[in-house]
Protein backbone atom coordinates (compact mmCIF):
# COMPACT_ATOMS: atom_id res chain seq x y z
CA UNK A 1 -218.60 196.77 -79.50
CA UNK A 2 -215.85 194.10 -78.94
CA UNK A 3 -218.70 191.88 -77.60
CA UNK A 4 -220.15 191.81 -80.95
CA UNK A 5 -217.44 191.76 -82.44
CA UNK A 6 -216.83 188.50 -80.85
CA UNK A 7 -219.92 187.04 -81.41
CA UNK A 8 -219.34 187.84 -85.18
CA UNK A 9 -216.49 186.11 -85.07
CA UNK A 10 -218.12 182.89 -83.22
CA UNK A 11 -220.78 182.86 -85.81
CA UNK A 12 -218.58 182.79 -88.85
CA UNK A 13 -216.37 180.40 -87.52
CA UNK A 14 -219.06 177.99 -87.32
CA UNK A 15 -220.52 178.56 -90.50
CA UNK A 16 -217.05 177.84 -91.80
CA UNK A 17 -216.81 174.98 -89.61
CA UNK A 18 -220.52 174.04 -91.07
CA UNK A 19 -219.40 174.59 -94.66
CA UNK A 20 -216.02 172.54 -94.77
CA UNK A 21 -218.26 169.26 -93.20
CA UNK A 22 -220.92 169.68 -96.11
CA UNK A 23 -218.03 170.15 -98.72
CA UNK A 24 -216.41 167.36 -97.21
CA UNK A 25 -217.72 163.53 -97.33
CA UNK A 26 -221.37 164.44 -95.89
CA UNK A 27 -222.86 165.41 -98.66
CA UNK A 28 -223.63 162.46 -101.43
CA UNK A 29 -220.83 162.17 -104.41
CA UNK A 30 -218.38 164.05 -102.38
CA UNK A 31 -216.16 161.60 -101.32
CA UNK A 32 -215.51 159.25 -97.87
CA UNK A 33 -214.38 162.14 -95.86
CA UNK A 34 -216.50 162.58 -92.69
CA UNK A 35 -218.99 160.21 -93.74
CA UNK A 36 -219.66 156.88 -92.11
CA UNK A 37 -217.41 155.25 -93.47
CA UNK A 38 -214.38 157.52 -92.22
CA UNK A 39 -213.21 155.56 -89.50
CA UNK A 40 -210.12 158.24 -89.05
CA UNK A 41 -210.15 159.89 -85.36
CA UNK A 42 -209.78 163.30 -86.79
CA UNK A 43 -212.35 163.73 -89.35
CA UNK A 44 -214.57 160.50 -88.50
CA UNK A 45 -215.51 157.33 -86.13
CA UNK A 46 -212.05 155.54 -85.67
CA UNK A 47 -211.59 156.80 -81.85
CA UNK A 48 -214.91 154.71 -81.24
CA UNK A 49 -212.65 151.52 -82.60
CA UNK A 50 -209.48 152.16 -82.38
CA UNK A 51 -206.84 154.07 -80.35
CA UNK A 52 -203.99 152.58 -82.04
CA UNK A 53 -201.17 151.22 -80.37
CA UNK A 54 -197.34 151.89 -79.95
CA UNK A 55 -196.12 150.34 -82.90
CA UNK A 56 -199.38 150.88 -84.71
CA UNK A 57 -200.79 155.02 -83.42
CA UNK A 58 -203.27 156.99 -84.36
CA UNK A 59 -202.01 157.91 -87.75
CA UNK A 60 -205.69 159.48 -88.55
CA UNK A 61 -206.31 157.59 -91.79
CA UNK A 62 -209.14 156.40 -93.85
CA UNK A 63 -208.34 153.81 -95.28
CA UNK A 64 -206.44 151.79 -93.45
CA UNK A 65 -209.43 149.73 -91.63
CA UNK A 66 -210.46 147.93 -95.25
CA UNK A 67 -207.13 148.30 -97.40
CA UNK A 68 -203.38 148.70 -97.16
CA UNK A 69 -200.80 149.00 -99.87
CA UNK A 70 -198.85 145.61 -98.58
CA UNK A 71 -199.37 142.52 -96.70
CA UNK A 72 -202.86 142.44 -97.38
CA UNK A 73 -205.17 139.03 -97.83
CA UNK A 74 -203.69 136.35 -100.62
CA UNK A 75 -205.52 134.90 -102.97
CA UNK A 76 -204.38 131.52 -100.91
CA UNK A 77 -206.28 133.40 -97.69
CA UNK A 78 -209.13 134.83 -99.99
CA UNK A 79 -210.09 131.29 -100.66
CA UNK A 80 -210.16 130.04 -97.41
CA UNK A 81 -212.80 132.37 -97.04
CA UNK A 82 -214.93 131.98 -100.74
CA UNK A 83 -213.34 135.65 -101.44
CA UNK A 84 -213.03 136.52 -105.15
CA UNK A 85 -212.51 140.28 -105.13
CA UNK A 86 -210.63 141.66 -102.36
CA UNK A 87 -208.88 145.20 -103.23
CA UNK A 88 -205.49 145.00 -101.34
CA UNK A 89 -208.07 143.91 -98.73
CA UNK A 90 -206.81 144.19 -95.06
CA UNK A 91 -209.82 143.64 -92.95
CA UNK A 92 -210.74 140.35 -91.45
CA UNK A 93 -213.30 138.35 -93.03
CA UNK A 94 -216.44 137.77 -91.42
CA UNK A 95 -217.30 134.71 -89.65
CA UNK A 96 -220.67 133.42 -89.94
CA UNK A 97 -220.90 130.48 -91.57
CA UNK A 98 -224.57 130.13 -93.10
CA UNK A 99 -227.02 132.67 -94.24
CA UNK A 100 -230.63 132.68 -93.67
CA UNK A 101 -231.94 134.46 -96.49
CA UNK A 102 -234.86 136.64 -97.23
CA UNK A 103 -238.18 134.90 -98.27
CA UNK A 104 -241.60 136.79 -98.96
CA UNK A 105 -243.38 133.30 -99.50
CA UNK A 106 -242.93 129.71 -99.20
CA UNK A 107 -241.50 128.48 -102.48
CA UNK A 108 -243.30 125.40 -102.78
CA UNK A 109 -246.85 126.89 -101.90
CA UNK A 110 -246.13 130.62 -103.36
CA UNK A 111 -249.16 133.26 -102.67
CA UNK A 112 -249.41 134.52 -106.16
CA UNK A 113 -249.70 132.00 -109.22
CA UNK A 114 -247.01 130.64 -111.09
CA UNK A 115 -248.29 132.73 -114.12
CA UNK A 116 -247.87 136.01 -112.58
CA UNK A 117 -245.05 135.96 -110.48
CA UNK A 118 -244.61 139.56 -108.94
CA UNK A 119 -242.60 137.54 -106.02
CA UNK A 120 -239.40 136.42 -105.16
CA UNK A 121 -238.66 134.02 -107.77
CA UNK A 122 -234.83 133.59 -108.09
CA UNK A 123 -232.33 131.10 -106.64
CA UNK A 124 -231.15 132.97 -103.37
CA UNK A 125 -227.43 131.96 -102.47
CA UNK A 126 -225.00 132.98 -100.13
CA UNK A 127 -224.17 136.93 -100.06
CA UNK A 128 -221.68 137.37 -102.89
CA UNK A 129 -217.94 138.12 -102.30
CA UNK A 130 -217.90 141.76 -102.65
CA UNK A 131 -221.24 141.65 -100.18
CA UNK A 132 -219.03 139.95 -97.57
CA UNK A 133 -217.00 142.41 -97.38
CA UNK A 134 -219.24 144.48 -96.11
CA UNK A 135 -220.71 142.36 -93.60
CA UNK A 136 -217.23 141.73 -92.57
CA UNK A 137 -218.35 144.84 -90.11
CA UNK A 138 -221.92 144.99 -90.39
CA UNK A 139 -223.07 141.62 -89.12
CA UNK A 140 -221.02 141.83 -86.00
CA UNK A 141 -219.15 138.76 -86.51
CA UNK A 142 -215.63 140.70 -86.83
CA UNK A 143 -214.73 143.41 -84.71
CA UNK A 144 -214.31 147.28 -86.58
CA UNK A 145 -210.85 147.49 -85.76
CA UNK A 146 -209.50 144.01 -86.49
CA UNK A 147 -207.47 144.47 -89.15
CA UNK A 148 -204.25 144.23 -90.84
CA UNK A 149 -201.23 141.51 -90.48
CA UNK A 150 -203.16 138.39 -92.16
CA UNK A 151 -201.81 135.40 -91.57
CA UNK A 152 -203.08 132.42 -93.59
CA UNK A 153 -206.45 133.41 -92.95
CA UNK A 154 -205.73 133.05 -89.17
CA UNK A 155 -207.45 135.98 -87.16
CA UNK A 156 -204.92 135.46 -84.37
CA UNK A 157 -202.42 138.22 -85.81
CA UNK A 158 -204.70 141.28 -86.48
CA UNK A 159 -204.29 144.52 -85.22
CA UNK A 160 -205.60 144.84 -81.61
CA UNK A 161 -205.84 148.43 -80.30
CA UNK A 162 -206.68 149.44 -77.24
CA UNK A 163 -210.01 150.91 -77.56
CA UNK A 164 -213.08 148.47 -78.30
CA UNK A 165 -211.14 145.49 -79.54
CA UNK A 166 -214.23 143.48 -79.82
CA UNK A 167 -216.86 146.38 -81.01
CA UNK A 168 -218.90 145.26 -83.79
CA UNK A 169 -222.08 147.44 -85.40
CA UNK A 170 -225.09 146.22 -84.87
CA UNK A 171 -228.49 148.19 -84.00
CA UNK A 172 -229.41 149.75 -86.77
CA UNK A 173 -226.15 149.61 -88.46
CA UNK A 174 -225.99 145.97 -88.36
CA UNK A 175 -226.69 144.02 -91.48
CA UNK A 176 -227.19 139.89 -91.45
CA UNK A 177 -226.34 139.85 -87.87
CA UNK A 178 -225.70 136.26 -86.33
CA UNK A 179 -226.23 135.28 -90.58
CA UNK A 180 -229.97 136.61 -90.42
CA UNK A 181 -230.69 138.35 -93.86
CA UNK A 182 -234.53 137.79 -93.66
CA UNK A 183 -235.37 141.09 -93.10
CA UNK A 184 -233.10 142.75 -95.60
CA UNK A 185 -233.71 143.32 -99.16
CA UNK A 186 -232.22 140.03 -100.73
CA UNK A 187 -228.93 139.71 -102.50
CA UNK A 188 -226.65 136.84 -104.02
CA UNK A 189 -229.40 136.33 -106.65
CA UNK A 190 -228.74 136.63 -110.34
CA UNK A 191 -231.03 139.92 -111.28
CA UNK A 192 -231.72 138.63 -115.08
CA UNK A 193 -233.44 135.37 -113.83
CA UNK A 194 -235.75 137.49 -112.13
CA UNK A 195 -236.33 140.15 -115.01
CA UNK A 196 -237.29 136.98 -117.21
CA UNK A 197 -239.85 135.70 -114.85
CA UNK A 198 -241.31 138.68 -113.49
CA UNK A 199 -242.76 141.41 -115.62
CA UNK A 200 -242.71 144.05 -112.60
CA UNK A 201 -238.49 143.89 -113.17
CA UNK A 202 -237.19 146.24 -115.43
CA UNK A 203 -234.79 145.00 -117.96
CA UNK A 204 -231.49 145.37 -116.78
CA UNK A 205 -230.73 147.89 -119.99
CA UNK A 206 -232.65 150.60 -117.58
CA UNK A 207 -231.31 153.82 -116.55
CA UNK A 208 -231.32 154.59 -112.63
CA UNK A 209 -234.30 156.66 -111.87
CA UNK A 210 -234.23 160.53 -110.22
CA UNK A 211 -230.51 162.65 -110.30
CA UNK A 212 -228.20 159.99 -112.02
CA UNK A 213 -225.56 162.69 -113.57
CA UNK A 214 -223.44 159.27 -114.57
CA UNK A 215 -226.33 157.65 -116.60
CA UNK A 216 -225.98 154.53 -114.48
CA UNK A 217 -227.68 151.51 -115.25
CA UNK A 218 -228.89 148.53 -113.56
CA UNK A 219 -225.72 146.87 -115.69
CA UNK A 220 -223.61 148.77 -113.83
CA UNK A 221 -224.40 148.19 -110.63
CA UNK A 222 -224.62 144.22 -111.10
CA UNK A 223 -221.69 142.11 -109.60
CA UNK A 224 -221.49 138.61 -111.93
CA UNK A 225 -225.23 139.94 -113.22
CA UNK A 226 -225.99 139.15 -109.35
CA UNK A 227 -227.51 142.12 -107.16
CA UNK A 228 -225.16 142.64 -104.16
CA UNK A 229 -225.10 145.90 -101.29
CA UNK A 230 -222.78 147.44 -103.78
CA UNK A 231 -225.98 147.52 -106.25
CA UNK A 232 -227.42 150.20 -104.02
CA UNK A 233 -224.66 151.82 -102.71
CA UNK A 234 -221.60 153.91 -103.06
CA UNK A 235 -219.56 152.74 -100.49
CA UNK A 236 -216.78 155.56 -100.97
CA UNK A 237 -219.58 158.22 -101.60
CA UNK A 238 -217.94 158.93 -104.91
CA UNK A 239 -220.68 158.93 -107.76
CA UNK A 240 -223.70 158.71 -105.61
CA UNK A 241 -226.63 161.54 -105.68
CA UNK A 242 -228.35 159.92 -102.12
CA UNK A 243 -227.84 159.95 -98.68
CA UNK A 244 -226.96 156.66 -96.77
CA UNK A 245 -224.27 156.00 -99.83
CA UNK A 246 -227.50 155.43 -101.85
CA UNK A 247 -226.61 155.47 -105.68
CA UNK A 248 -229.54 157.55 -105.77
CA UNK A 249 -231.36 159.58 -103.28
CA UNK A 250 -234.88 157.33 -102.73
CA UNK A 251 -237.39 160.42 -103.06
CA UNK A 252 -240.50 159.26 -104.24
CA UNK A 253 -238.79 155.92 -104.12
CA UNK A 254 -236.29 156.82 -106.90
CA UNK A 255 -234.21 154.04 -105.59
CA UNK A 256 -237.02 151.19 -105.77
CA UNK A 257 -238.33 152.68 -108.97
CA UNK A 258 -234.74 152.29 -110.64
CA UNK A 259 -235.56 148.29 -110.26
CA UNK A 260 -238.67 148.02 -109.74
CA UNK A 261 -241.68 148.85 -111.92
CA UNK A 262 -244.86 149.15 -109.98
């Protein structure tokens, strides 16, 4: 009896345990707990980073690695880095200084016609400033846990804990790695040149496709009317319906559809 008993108890202790990590961040919309982008030892990925030292411990926090409440980046250190948004920012900037952008056809000998352009028509320009930020740890120029203490734009004052100093994501977490964007869905182009040109770009008016509880637009997810990561995701998992921070979740291609009328 007091065996099952036991294994009653084991069960429904990790169905609890089960239930509070889907209530928590790993579900879409419900928030950064637990998700990727918890970098906090207790609930996330910061021990993989970070082990804090003396005068900076493991405090177990969330935000911390990307903003701060003081001594963050200046606008005088923002534009040493061609930064124009950076929310109490407190990560270091990443490094690489040129991007090879995506291309799907030689621009001055394109595939399709001039008169039907269903290709890649728009001026592509460096990654936006609210795109840098996240490649500030995807591209593996910056280290996760470097962070904190900016000093005129000078990396030689961040945070260095113990742990992994120098880890950086790449794999299949790293985005634009060594400045390569070519096989990434472009950004840093300005989404209405393209909906003039191409007739396979839905006007920017359109709702997002699949569960979109918000109503969300294409509008809304445009940074200077330029499409940026932000345009597909929900980096704080906050209003998103998909997985991977995904505005939307991409069944049937819900996601491409939203843009993209094929």
């Amino acid at each position: 009896m007091k065996k099952h008993i036991i294994v009653f108890l084991f069960l429904a202790f990790g169905l609890l345990l089960t239930a509070s990590l889907v209530m928590a961040g790993l579900n879409p919309g419900t928030g950064i707990t637990a998700t990727s982008h918890d970098l906090s030892s207790a609930t996330g990925k910061g021990a993989l980073y970070d082990a804090g030292v003396n005068a900076d411990p493991i405090l177990d926090r969330i935000c911390i690695y990307c903003h701060a409440p003081h001594h963050t980046i200046t606008t005088a250190e923002a534009a040493l880095e061609d930064i124009t948004y950076y929310p109490l920012w407190n990560h270091d900037i990443t490094t690489v200084a040129s991007w090879t952008p995506y291309q799907n056809t030689d621009p001055n000998n394109p595939v399709i016609p001039d008169n039907i352009q269903h290709q890649l028509n728009a001026e592509l320009g460096d990654p936006g400033s609210i795109s840098k930020l996240c490649l500030s740890c995807h591209d593996a120029s910056v280290a996760v846990s470097s962070y904190g203490n900016f000093d005129n734009g000078s990396s030689s004052s961040k945070h260095t804990g113990s742990v992994l100093i120098t880890a950086t994501l790449n794999g299949r977490f790293g985005i634009g790695v060594n400045g390569n964007l070519q096989n990434h869905h472009p950004i840093g182009f300005n989404y209405d040149d393209v909906a003039l040109a191409d007739d396979e770009i839905k006007d920017p008016s359109s709702t997002l496709m699949g569960n979109n509880p918000y109503g969300l637009t294409i509008d809304d997810l445009l940074w200077g009317r330029s499409i940026e990561c932000s345009s597909c995701h929900d980096v704080h998992n906050t209003k998103n319906t998909g997985l991977k921070f995904l505005w939307v979740e991409d069944t049937n291609s819900n996601l491409c559809f939203s843009c993209h009328r094929k």
